[in-house]
Protein backbone atom coordinates (compact mmCIF):
# COMPACT_ATOMS: atom_id res chain seq x y z
CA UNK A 1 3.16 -31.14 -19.78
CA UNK A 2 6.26 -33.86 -20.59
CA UNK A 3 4.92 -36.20 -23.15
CA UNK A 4 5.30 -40.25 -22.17
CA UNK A 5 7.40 -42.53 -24.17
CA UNK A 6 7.06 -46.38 -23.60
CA UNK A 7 10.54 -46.83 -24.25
CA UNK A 8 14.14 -45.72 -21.98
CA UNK A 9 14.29 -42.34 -21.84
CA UNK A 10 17.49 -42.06 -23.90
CA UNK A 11 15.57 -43.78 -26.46
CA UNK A 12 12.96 -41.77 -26.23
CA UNK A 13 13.02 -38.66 -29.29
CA UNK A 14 10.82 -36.54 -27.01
CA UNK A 15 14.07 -35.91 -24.85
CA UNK A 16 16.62 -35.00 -27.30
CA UNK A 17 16.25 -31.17 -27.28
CA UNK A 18 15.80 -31.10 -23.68
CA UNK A 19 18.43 -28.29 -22.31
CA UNK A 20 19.14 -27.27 -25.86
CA UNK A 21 17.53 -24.62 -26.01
CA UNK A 22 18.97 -21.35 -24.30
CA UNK A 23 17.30 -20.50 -20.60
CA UNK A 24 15.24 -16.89 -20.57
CA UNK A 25 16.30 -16.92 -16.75
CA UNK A 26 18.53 -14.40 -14.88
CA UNK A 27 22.12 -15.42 -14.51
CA UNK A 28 22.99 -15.61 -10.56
CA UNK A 29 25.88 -14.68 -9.26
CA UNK A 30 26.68 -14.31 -5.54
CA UNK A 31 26.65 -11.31 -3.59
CA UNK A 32 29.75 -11.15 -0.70
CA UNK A 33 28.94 -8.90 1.77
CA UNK A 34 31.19 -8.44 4.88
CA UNK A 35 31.44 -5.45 7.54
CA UNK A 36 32.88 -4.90 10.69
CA UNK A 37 32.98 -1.69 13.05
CA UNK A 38 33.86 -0.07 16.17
CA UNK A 39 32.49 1.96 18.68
CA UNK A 40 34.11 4.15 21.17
CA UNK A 41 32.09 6.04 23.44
CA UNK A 42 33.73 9.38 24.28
CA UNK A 43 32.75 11.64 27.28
CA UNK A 44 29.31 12.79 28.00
CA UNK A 45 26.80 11.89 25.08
CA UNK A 46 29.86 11.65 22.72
CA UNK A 47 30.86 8.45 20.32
CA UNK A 48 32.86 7.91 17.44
CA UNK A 49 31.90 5.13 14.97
CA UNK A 50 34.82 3.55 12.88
CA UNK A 51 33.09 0.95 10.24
CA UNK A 52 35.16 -0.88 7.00
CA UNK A 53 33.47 -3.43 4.91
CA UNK A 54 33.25 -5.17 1.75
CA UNK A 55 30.33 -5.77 -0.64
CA UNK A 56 31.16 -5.79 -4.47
CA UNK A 57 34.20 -3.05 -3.35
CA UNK A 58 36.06 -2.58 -0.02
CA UNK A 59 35.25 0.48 1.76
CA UNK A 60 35.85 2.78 4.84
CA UNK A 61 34.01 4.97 6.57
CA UNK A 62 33.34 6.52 9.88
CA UNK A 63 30.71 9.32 12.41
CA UNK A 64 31.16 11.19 15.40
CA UNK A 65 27.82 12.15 16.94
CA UNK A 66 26.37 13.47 20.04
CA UNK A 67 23.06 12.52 21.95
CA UNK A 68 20.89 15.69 22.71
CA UNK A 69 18.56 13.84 25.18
C-alpha cells in the first residue's frame, strides 16, 4: 500500500527512497537463438541432415539415418 501525500509528489517525503533500495529480482538478459539446416534425401529410405546454429555458442552438427518401415 503507497501512502497519500496532499502535496506534489516531489514534495512529498514518502517518495524519496523510492528505487533506492536494491531490487531482489533476477537480472534478464536475452537469449539469441538462431538455427538453420538441410535435408537431403538420399536413395531408398536414406537422408542426411546437415544443421548449424547459434544459441549462447555457434555450433555444427549433422545425422544420416534410414527409415525401417
Amino acid at each position: 500500500v503507497l501512502p497519500t501525500c496532499e502535496e506534489p509528489v516531489a514534495a512529498c517525503p514518502h517518495w524519496e527512497q523510492v528505487g533506492t533500495q536494491p531490487s531482489s529480482l533476477p537480472s534478464v538478459f536475452p537469449v539469441l537463438h538462431l538455427r538453420t539446416g538441410l535435408e537431403v534425401r538420399l536413395i531408398g529410405p536414406a537422408s542426411l541432415r546437415l544443421e548449424a546454429g547459434l544459441r549462447q555458442v555457434v555450433y555444427v552438427g549433422g545425422g544420416f539415418s534410414v527409415e525401417l518401415f
